[in-house]
N, C-alpha and C. Protein backbone atom coordinates (compact mmCIF):
# COMPACT_ATOMS: atom_id res chain seq x y z
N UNK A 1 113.48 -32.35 -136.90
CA UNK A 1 113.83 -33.67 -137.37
C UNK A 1 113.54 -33.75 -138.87
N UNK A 2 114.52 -34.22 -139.62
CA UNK A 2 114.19 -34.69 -140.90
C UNK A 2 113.62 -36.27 -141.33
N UNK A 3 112.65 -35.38 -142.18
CA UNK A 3 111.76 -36.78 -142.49
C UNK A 3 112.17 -37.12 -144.48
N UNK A 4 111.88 -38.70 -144.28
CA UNK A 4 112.47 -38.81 -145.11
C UNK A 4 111.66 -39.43 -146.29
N UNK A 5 110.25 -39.19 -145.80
CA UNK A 5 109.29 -39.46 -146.54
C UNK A 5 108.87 -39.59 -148.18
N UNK A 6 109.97 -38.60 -148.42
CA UNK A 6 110.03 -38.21 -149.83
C UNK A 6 110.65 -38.87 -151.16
N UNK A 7 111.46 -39.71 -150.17
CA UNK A 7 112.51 -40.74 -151.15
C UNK A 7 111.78 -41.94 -151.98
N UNK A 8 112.16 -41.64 -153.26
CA UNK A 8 110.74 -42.53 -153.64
C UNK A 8 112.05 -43.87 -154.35
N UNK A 9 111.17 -44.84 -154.86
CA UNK A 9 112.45 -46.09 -155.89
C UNK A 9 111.09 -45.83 -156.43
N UNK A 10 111.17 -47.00 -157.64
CA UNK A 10 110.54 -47.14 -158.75
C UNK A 10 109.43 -48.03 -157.81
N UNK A 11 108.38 -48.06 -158.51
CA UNK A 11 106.73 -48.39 -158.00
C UNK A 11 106.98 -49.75 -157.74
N UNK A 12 107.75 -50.86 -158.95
CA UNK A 12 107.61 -52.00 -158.92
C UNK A 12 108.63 -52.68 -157.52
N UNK A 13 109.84 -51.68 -157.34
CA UNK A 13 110.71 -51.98 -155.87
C UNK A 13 110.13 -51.54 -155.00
N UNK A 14 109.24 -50.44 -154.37
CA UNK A 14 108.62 -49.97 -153.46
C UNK A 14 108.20 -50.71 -152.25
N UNK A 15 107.52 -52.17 -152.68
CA UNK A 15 107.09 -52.96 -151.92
C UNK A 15 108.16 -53.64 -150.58
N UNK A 16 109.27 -53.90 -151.54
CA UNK A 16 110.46 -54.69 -150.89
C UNK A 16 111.21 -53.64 -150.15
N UNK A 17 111.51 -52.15 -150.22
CA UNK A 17 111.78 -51.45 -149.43
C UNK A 17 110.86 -50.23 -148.82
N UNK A 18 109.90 -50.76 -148.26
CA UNK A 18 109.49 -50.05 -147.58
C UNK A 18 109.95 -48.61 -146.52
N UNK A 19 109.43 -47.56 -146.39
CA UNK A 19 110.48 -46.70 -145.66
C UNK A 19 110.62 -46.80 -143.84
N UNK A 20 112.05 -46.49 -143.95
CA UNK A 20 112.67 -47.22 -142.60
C UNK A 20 111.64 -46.36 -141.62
N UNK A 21 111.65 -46.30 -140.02
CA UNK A 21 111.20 -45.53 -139.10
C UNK A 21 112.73 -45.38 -138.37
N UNK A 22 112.71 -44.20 -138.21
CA UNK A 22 113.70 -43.14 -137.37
C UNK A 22 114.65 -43.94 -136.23
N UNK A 23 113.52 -44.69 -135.72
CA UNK A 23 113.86 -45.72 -134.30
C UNK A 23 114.56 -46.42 -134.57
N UNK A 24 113.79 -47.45 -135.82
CA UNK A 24 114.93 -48.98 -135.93
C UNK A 24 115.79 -48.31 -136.60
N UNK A 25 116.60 -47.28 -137.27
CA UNK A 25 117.52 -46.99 -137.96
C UNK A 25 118.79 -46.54 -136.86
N UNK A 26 117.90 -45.99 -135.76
CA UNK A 26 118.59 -45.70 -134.67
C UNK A 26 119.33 -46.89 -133.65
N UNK A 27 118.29 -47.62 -133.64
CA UNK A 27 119.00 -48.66 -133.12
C UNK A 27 119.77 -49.32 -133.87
N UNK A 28 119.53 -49.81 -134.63
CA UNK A 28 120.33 -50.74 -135.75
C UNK A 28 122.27 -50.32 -136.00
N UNK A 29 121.86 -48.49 -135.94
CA UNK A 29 123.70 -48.16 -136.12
C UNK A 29 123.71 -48.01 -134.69
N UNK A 30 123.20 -47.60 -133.30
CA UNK A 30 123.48 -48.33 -131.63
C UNK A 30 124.19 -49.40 -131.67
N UNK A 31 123.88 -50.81 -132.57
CA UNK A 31 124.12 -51.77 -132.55
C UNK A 31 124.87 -51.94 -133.00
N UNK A 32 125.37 -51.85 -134.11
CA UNK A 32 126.37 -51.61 -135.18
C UNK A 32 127.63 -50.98 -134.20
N UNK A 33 127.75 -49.93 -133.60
CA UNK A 33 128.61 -49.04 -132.63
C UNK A 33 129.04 -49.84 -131.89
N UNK A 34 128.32 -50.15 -130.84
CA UNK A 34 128.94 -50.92 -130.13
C UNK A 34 129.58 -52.38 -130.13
N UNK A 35 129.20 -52.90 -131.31
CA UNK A 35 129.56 -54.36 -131.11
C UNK A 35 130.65 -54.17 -132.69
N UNK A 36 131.21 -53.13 -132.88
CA UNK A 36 132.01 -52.66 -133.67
C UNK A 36 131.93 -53.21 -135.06
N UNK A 37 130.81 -53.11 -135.45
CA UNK A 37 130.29 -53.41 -136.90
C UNK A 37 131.05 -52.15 -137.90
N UNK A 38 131.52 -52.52 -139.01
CA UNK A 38 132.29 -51.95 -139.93
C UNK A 38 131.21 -51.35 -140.48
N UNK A 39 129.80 -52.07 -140.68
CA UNK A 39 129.13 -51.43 -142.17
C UNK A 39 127.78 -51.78 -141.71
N UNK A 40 126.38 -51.46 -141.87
CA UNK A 40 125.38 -52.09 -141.76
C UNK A 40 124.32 -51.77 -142.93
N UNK A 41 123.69 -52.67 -143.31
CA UNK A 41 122.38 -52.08 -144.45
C UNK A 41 121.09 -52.73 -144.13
N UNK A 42 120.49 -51.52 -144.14
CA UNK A 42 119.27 -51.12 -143.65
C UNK A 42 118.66 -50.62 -144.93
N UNK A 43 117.56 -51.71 -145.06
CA UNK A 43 117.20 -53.37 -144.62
C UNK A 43 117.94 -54.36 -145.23
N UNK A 44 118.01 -54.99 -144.71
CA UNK A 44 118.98 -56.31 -144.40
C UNK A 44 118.70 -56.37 -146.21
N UNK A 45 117.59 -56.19 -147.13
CA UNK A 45 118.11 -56.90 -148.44
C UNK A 45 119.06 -55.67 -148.92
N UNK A 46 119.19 -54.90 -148.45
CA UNK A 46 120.72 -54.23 -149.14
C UNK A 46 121.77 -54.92 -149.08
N UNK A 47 121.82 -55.93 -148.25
CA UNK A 47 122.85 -56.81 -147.85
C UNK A 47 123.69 -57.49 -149.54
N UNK A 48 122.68 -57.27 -150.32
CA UNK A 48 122.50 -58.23 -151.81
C UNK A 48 123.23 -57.10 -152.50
N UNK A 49 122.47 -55.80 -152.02
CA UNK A 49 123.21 -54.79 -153.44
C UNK A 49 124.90 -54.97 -153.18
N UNK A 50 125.05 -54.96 -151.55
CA UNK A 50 126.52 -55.06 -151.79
C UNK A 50 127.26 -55.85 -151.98
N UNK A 51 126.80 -57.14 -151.79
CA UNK A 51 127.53 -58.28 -152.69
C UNK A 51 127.98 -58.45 -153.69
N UNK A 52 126.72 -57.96 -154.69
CA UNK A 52 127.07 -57.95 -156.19
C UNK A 52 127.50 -56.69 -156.28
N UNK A 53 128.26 -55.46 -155.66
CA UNK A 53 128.95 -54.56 -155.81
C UNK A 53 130.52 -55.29 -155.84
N UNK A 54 130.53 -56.41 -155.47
CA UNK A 54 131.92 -57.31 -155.05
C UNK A 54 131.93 -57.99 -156.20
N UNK A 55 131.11 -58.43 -156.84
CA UNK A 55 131.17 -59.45 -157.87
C UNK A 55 130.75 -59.21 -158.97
N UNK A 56 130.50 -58.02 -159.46
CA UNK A 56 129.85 -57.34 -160.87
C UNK A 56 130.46 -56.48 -161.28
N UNK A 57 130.85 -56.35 -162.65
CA UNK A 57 132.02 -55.01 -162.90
C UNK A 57 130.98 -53.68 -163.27
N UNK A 58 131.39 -52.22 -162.55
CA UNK A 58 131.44 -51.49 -162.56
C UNK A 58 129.99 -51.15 -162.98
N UNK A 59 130.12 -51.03 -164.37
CA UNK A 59 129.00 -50.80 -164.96
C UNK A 59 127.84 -51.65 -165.06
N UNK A 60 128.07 -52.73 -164.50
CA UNK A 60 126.85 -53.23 -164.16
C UNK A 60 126.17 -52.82 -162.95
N UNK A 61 127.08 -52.39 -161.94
CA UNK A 61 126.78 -52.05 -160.45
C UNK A 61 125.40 -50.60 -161.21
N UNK A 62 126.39 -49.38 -161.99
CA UNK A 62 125.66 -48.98 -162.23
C UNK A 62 123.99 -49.16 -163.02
N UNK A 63 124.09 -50.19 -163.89
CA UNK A 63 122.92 -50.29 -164.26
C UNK A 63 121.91 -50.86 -163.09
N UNK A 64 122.39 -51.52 -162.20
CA UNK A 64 121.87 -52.38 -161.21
C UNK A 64 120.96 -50.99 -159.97
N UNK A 65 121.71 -49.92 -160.23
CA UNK A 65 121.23 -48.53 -159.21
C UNK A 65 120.62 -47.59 -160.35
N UNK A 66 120.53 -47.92 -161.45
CA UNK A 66 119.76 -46.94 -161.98
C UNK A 66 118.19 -47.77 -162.34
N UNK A 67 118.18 -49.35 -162.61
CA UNK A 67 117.32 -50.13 -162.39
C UNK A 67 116.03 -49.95 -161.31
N UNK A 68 117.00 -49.83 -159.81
CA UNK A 68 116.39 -50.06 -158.98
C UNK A 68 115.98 -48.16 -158.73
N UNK A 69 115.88 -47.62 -159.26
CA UNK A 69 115.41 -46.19 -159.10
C UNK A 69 116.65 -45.45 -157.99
N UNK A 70 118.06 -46.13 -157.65
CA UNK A 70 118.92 -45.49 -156.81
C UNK A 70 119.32 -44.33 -157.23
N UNK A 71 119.57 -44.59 -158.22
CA UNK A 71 120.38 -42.86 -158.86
C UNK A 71 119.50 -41.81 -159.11
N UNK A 72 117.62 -41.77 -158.82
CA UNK A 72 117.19 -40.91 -158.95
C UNK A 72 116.49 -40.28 -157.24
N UNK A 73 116.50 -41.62 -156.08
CA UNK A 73 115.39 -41.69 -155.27
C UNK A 73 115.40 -40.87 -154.37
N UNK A 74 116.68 -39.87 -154.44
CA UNK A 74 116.76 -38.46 -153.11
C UNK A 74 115.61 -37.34 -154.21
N UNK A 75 115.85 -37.12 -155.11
CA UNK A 75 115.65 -36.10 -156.00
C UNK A 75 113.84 -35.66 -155.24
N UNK A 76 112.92 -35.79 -155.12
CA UNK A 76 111.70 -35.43 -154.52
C UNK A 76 112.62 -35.25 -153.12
N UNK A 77 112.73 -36.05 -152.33
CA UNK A 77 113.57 -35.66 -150.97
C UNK A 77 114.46 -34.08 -151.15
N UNK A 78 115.41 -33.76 -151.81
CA UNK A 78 116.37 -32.70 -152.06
C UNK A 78 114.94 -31.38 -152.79
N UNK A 79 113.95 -31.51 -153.29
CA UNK A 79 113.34 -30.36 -153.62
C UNK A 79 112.13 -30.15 -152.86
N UNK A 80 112.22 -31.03 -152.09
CA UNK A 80 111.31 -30.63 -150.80
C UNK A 80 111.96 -30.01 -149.96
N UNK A 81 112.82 -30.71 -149.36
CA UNK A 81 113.64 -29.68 -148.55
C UNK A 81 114.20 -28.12 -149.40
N UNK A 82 114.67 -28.32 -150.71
CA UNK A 82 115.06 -26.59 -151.07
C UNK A 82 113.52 -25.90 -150.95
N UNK A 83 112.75 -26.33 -150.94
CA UNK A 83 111.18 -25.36 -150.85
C UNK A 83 111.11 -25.19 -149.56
N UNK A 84 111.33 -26.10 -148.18
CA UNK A 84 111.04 -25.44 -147.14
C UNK A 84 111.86 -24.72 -146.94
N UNK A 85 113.30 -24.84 -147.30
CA UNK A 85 114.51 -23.33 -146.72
C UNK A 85 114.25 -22.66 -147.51
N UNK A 86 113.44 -22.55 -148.67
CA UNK A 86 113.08 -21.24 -149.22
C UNK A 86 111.91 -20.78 -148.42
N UNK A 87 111.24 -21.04 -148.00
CA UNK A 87 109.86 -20.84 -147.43
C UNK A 87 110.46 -20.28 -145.97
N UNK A 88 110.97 -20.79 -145.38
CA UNK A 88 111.64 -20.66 -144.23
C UNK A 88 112.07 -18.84 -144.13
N UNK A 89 113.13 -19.21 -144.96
CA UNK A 89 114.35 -18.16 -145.98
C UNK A 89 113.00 -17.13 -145.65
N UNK A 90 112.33 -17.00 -146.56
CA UNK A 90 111.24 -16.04 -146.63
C UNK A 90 110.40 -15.29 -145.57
N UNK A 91 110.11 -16.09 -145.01
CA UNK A 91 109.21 -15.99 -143.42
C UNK A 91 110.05 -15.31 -142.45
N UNK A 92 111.79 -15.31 -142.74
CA UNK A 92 112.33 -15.14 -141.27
C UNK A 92 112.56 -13.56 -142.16
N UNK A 93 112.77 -13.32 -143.39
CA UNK A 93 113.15 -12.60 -143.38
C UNK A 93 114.40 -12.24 -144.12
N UNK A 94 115.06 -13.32 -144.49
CA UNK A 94 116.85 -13.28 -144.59
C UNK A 94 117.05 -13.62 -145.90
């Protein structure tokens, strides 16, 4: 299972998105599936980023995701994982 522990936003957003658990993310697109939901955001205040993705031109959207630490917050996530398939990589052999 991948964990997703690693995804960081900026210190001062941290609070307001706390990181999801595996379960409610699971249920939430369950829910979404069956009752034929087009889109869901998880947590509900993403609901905001995409609004003003509707009502803000372009480059504001972008400043609005580089603000909130979006355009950097996989980056610890993506070099954790290349260290364990290197580590991995190594151990098996290949």
């Amino acid at each position: 299972m991948v964990s997703f522990t690693y995804i960081t936003f900026r210190k001062e957003i941290e609070p307001f998105l706390p990181p999801l658990k595996p379960d409610y993310c699971v249920k939430q697109a369950m829910k979404a599936i069956l009752t034929d939901q087009p889109m869901i955001c998880t947590p509900r205040l993403m609901y905001i980023v995409t609004f003003m993705k509707s009502i803000l031109p372009f480059e504001a959207v972008v400043c609005m995701y580089r603000f909130l630490g979006a355009d950097k917050c996989m980056y610890p996530f993506i070099a954790q994982r290349k260290q364990a398939t290197n580590n991995n990589e190594a151990k098996n052999g290949i």
